[in-house]
PDB file of N, CA and C in Angstrom:
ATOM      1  N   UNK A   1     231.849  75.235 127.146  1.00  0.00           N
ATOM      2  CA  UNK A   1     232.605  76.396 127.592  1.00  0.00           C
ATOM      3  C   UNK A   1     233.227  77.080 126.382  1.00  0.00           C
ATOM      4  N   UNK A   2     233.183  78.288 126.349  1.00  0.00           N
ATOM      5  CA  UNK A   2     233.674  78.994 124.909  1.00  0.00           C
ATOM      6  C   UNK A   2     234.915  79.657 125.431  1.00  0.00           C
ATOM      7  N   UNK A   3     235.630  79.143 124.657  1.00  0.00           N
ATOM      8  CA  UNK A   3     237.394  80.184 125.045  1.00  0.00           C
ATOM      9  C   UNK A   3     237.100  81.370 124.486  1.00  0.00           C
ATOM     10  N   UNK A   4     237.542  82.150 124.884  1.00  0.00           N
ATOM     11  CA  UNK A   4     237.456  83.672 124.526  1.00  0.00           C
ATOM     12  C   UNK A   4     239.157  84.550 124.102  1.00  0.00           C
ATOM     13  N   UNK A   5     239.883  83.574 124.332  1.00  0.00           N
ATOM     14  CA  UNK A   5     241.438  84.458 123.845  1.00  0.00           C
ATOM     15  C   UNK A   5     242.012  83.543 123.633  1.00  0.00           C
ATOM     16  N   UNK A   6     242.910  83.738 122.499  1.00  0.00           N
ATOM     17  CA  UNK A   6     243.898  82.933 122.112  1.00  0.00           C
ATOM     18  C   UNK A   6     244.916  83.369 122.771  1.00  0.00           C
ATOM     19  N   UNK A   7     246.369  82.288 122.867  1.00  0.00           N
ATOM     20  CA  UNK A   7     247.877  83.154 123.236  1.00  0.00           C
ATOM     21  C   UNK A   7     248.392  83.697 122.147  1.00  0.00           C
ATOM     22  N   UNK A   8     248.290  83.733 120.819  1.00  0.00           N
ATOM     23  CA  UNK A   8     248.826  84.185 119.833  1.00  0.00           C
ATOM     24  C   UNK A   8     248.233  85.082 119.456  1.00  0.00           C
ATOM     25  N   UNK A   9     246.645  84.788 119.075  1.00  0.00           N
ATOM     26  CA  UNK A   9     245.756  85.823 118.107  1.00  0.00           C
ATOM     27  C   UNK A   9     245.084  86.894 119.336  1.00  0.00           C
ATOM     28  N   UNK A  10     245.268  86.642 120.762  1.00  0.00           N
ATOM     29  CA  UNK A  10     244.739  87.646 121.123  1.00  0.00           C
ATOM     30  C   UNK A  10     243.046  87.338 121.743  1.00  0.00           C
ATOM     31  N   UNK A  11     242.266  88.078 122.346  1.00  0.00           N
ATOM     32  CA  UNK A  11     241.073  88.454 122.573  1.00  0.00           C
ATOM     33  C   UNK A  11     240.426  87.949 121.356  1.00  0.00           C
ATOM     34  N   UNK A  12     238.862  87.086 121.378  1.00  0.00           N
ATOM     35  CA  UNK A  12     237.603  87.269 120.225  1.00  0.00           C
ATOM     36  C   UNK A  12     236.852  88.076 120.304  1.00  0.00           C
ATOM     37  N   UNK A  13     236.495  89.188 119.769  1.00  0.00           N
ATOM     38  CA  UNK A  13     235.178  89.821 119.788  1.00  0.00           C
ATOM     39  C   UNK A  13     234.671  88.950 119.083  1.00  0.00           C
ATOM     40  N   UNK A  14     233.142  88.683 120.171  1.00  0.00           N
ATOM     41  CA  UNK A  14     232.313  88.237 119.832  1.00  0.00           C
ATOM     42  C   UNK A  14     231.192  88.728 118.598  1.00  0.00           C
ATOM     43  N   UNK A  15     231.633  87.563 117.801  1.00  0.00           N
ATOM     44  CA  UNK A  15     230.950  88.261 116.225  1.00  0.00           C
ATOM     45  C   UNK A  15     229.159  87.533 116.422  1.00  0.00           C
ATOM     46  N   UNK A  16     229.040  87.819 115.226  1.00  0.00           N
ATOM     47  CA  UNK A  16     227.668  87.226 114.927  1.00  0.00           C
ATOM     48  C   UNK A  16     227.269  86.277 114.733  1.00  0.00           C
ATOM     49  N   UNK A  17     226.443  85.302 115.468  1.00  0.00           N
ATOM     50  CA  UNK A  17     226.059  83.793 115.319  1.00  0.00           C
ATOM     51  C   UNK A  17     226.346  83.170 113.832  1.00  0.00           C
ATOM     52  N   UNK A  18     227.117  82.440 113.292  1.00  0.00           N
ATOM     53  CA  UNK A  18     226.834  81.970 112.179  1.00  0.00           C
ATOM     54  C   UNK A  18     226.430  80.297 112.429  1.00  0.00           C
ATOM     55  N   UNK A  19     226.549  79.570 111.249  1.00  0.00           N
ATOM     56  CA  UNK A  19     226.214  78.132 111.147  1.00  0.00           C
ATOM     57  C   UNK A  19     227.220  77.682 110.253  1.00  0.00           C
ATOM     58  N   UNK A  20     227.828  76.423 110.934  1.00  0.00           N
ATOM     59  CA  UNK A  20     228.536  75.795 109.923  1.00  0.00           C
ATOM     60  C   UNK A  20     228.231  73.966 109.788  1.00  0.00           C
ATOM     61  N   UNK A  21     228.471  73.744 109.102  1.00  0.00           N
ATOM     62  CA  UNK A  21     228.319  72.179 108.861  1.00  0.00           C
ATOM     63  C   UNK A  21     229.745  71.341 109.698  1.00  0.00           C
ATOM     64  N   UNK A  22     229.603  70.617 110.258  1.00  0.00           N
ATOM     65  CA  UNK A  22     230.861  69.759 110.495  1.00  0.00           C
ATOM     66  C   UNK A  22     230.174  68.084 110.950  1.00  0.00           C
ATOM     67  N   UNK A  23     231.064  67.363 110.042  1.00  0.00           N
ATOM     68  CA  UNK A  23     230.370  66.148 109.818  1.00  0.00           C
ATOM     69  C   UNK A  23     229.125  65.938 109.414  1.00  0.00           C
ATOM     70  N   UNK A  24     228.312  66.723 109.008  1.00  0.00           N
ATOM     71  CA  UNK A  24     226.881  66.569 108.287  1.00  0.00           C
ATOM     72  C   UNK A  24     225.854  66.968 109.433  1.00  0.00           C
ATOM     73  N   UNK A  25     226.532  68.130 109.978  1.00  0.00           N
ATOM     74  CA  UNK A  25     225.783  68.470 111.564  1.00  0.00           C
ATOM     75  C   UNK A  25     225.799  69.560 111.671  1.00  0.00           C
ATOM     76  N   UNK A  26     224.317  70.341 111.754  1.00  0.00           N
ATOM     77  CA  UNK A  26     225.021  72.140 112.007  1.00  0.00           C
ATOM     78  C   UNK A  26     225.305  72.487 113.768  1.00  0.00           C
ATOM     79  N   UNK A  27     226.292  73.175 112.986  1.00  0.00           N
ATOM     80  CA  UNK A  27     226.738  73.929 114.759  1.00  0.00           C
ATOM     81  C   UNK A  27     226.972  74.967 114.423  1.00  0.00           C
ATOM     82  N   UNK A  28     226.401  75.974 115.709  1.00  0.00           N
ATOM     83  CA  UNK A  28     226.497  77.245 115.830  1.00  0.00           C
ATOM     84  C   UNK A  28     227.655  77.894 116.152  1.00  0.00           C
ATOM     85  N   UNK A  29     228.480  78.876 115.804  1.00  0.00           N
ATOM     86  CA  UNK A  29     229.719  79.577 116.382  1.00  0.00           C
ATOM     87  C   UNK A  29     229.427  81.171 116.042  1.00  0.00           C
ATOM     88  N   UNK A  30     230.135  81.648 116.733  1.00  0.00           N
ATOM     89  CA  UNK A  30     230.320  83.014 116.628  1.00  0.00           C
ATOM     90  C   UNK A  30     232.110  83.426 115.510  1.00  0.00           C
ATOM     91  N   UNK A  31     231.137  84.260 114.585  1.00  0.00           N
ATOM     92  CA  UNK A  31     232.338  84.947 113.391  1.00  0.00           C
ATOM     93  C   UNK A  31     232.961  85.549 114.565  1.00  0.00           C
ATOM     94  N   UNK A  32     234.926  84.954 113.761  1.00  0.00           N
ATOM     95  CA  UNK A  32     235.768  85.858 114.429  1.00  0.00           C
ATOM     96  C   UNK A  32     236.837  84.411 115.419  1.00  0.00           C
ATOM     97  N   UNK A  33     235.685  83.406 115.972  1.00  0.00           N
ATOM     98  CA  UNK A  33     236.428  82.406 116.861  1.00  0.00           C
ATOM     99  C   UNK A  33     237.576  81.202 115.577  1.00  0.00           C
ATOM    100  N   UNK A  34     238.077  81.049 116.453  1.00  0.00           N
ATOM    101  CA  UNK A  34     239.110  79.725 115.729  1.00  0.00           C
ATOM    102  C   UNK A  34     237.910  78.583 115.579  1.00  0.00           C
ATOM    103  N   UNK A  35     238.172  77.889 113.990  1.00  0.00           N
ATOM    104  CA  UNK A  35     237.302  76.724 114.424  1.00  0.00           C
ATOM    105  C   UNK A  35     237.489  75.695 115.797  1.00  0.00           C
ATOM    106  N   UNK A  36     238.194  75.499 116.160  1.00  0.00           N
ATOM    107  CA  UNK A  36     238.774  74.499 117.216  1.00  0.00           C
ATOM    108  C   UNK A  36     238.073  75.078 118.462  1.00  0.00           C
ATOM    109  N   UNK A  37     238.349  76.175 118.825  1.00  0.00           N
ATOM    110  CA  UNK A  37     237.247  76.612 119.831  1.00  0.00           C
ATOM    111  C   UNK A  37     236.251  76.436 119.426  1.00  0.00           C
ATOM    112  N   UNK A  38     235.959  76.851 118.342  1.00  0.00           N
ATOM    113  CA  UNK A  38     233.944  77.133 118.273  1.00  0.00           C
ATOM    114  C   UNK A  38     233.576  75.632 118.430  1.00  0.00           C
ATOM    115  N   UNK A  39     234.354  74.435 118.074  1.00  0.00           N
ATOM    116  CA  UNK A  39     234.271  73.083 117.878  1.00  0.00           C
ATOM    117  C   UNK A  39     234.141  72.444 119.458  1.00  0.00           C
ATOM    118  N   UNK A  40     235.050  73.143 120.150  1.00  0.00           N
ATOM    119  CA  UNK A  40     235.346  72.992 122.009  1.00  0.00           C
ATOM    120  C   UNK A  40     233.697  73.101 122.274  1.00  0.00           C
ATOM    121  N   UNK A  41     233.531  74.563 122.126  1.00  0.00           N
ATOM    122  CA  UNK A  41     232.162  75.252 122.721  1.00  0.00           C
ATOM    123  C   UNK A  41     231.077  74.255 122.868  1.00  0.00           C
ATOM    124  N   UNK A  42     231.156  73.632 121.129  1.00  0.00           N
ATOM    125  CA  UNK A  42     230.167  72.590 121.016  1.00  0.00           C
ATOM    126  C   UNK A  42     229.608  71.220 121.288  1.00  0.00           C
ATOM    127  N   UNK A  43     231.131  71.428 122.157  1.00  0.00           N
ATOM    128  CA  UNK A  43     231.445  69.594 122.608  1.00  0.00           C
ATOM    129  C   UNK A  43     231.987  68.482 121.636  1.00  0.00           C
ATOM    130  N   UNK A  44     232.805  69.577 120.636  1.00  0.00           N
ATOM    131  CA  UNK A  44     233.146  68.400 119.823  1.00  0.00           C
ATOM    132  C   UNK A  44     234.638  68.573 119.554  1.00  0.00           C
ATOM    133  N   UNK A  45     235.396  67.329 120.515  1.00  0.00           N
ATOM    134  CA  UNK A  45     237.168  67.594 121.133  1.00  0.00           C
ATOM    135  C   UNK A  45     237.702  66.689 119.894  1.00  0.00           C
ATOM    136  N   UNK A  46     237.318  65.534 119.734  1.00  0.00           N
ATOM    137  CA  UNK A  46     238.332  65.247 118.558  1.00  0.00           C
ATOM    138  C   UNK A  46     238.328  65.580 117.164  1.00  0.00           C
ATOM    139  N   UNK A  47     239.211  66.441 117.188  1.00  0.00           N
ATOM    140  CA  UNK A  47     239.145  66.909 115.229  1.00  0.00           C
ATOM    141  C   UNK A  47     240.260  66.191 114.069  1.00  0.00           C
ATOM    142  N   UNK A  48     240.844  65.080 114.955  1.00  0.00           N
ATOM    143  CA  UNK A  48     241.800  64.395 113.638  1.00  0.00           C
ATOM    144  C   UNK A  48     242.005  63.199 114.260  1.00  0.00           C
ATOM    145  N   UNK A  49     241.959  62.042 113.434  1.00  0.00           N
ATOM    146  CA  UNK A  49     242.644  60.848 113.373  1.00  0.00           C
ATOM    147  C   UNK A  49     244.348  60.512 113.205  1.00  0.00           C
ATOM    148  N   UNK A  50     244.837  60.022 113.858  1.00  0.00           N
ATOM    149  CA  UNK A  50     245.924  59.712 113.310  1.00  0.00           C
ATOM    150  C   UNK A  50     246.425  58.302 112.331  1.00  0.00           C
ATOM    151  N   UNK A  51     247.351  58.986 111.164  1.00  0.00           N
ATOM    152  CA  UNK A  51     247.493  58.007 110.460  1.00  0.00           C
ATOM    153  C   UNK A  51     248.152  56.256 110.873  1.00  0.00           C
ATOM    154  N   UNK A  52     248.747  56.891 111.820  1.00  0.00           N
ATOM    155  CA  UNK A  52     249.432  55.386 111.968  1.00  0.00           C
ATOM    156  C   UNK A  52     248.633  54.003 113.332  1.00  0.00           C
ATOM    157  N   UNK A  53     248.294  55.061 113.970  1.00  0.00           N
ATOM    158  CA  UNK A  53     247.597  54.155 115.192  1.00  0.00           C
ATOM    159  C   UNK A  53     245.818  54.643 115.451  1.00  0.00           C
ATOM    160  N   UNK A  54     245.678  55.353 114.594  1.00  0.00           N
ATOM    161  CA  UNK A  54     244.171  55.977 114.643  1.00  0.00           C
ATOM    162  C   UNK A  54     243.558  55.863 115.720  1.00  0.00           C
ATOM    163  N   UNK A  55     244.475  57.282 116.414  1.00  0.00           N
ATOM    164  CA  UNK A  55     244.202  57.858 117.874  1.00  0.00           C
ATOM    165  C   UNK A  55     243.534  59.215 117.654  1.00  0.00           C
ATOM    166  N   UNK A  56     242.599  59.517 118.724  1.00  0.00           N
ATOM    167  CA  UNK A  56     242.201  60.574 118.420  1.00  0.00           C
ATOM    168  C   UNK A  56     243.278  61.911 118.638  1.00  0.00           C
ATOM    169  N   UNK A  57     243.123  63.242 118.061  1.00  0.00           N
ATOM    170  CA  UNK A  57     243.536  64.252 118.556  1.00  0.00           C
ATOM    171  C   UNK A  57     243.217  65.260 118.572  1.00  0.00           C
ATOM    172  N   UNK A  58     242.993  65.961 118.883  1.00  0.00           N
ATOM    173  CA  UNK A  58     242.230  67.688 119.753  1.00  0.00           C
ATOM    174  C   UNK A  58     243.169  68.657 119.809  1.00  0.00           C
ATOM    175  N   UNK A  59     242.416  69.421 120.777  1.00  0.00           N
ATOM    176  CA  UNK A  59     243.334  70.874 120.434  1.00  0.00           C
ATOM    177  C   UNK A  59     244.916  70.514 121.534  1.00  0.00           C
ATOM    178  N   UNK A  60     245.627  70.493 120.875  1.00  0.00           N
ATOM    179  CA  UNK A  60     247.152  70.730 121.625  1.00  0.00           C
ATOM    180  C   UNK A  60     247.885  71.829 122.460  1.00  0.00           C
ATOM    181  N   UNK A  61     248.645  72.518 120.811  1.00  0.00           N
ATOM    182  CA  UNK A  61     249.443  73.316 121.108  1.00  0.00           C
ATOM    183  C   UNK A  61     248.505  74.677 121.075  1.00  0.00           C
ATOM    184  N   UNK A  62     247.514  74.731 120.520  1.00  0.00           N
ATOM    185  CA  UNK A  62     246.497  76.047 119.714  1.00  0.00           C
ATOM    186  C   UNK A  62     247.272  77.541 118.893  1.00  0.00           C
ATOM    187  N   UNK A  63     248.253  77.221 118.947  1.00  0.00           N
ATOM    188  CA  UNK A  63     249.180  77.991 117.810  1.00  0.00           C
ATOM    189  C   UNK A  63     249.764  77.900 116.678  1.00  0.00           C
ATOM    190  N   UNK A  64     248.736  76.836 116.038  1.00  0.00           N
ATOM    191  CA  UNK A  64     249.875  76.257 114.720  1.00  0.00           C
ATOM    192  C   UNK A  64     250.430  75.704 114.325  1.00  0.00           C
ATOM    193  N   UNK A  65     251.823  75.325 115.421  1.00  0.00           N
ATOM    194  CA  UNK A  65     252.775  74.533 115.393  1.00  0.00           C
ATOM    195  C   UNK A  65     252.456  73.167 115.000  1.00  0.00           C
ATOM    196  N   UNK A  66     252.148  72.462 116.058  1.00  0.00           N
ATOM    197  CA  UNK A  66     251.526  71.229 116.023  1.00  0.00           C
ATOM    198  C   UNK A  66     250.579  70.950 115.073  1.00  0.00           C
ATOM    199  N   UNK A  67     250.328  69.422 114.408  1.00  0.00           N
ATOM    200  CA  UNK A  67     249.512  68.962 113.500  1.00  0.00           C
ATOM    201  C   UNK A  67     248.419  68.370 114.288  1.00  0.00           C
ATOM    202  N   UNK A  68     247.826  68.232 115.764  1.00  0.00           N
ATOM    203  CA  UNK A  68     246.820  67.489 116.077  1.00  0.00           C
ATOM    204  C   UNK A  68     245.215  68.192 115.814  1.00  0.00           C
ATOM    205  N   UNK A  69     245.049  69.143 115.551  1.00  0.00           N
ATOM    206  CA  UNK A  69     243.941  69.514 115.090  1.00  0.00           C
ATOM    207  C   UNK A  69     243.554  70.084 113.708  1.00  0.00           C
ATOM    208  N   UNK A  70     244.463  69.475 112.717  1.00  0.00           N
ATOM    209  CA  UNK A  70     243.711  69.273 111.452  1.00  0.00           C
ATOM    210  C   UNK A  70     242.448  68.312 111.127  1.00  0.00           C
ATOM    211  N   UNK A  71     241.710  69.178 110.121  1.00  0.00           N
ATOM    212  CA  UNK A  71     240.642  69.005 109.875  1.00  0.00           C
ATOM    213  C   UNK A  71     240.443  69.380 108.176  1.00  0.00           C
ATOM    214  N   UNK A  72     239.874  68.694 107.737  1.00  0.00           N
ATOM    215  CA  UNK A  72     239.199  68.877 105.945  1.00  0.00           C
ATOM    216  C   UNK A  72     238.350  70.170 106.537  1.00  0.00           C
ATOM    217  N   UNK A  73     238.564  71.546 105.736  1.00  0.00           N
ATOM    218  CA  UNK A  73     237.825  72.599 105.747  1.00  0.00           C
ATOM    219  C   UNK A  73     237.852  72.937 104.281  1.00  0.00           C
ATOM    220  N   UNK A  74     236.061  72.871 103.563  1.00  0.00           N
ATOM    221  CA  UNK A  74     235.756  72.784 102.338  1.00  0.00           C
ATOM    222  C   UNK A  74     236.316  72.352 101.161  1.00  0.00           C
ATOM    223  N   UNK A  75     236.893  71.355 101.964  1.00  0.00           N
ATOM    224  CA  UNK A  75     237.289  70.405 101.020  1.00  0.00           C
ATOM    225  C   UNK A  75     239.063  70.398 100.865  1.00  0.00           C
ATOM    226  N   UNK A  76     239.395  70.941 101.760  1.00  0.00           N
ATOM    227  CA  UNK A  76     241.034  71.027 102.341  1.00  0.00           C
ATOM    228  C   UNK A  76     241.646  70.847 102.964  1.00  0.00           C
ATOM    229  N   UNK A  77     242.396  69.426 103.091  1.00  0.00           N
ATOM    230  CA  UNK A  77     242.923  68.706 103.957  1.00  0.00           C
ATOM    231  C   UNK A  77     243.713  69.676 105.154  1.00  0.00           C
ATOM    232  N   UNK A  78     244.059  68.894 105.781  1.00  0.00           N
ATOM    233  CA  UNK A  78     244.933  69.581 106.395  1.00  0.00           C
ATOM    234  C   UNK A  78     245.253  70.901 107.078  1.00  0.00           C
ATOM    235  N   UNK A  79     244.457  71.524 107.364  1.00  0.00           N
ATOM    236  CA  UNK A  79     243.823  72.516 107.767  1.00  0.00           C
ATOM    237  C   UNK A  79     243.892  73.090 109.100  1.00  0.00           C
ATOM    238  N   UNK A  80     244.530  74.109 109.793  1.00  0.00           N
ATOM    239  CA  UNK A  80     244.802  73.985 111.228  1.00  0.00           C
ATOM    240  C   UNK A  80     244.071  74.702 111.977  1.00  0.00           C
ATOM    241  N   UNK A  81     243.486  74.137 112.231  1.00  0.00           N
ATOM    242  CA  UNK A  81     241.824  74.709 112.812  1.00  0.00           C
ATOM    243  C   UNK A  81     242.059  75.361 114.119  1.00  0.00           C
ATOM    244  N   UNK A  82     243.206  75.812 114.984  1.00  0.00           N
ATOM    245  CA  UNK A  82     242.971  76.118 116.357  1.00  0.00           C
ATOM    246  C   UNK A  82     243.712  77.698 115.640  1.00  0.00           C
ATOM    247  N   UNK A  83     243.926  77.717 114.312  1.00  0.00           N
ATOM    248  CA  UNK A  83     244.161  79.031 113.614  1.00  0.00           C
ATOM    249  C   UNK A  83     243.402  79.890 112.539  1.00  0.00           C
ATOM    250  N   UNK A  84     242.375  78.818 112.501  1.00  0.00           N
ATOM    251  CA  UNK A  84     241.530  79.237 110.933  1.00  0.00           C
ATOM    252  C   UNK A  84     240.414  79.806 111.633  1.00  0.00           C
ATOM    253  N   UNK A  85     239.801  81.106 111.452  1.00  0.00           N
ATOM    254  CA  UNK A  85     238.820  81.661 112.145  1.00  0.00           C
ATOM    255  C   UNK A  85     237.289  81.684 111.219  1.00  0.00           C
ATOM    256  N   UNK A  86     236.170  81.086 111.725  1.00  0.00           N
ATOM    257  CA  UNK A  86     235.346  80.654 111.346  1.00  0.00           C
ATOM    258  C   UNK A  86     234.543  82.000 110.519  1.00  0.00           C
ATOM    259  N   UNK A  87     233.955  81.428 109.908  1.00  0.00           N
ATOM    260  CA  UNK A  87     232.981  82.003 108.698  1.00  0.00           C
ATOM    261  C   UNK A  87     231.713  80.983 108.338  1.00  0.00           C
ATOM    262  N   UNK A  88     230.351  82.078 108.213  1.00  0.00           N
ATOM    263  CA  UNK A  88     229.332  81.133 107.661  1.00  0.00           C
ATOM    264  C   UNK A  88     229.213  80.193 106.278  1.00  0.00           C
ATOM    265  N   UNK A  89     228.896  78.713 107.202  1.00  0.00           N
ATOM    266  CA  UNK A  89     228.802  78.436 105.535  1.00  0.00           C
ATOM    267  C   UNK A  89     229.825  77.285 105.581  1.00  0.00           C
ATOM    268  N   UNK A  90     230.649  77.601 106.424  1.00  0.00           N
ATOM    269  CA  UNK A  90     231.959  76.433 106.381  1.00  0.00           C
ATOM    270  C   UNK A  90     232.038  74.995 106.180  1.00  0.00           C
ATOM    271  N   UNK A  91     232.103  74.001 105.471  1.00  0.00           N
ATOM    272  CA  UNK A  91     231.726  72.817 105.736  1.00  0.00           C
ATOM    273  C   UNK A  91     233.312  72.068 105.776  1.00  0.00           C
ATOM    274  N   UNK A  92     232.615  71.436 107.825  1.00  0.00           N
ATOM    275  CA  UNK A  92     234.261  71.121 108.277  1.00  0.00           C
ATOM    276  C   UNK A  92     233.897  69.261 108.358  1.00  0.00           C
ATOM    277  N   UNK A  93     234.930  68.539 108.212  1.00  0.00           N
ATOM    278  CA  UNK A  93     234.889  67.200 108.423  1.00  0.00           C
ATOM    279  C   UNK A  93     236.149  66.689 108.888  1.00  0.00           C
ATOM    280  N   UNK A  94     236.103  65.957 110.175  1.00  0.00           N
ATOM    281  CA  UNK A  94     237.110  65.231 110.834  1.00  0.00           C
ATOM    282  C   UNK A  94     237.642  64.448 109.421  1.00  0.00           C
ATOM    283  N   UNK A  95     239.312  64.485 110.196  1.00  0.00           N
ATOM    284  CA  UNK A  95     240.385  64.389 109.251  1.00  0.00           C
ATOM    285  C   UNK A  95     240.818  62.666 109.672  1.00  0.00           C
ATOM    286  N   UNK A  96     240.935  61.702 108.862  1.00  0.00           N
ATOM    287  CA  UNK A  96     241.731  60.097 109.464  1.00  0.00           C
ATOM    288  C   UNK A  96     242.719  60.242 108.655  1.00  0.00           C
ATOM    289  N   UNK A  97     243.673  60.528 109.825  1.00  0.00           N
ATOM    290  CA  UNK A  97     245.226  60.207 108.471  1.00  0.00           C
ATOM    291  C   UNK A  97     245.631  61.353 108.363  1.00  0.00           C
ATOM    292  N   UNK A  98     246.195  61.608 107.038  1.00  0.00           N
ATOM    293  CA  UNK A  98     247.234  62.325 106.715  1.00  0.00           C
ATOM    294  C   UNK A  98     246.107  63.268 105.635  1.00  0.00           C
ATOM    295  N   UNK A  99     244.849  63.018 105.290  1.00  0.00           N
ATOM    296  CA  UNK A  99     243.893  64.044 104.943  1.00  0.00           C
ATOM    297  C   UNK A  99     244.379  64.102 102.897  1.00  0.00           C
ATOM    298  N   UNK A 100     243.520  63.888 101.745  1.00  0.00           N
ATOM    299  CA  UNK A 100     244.150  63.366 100.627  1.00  0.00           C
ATOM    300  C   UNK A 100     242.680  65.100 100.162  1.00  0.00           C
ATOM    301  N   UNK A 101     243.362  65.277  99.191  1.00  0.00           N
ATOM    302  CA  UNK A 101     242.621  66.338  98.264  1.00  0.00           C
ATOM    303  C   UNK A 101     241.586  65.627  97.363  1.00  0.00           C
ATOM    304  N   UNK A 102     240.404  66.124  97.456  1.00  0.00           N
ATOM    305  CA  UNK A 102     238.885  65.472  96.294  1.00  0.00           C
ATOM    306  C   UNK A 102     239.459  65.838  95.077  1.00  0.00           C
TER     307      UNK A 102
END
């Protein structure tokens, strides 16, 4: 199922198919969506580990606030994916922990 509006950012126009890598896997999204949706669309709900009891976590709050859907995006920890709007090319990888810089 593809969300189509955020409560903060508003309506997606639907952009142009791109491809991104996440976990060594291409998936398709449309330029313009939050990664976290385009990640939903694809069937893929957990985007972070937690550091202390390494529980999964997914999209929450989808505004920011909250830390449960960080994710390493090209190589950048910590990353709040239900705010970062996708682009081709992206290479995203589930986050365990608290997410450390290469």
């Amino acid at each position: 199922m593809r969300i189509t509006e955020h409560p903060i950012l508003g309506k997606f126009p639907r952009g142009r198919k791109v491809t991104i890598l996440v976990d060594d896997q291409e998936v398709e999204a449309f330029e313009g969506d939050v990664i976290a949706f385009a990640l939903h669309a694809a069937g893929i709900e957990t985007l972070h580990w937690t550091a202390k009891r390494n529980e999964p976590r997914g999209i929450f709050c989808a505004i920011g606030h909250c830390t449960d859907c960080m994710m390493i995006v090209d190589g950048v920890p910590n990353v709040r994916t239900c705010i970062t709007p996708v682009r081709e090319g992206m290479v995203i990888e589930t986050q365990h922990g608290r997410g450390e810089w290469r």
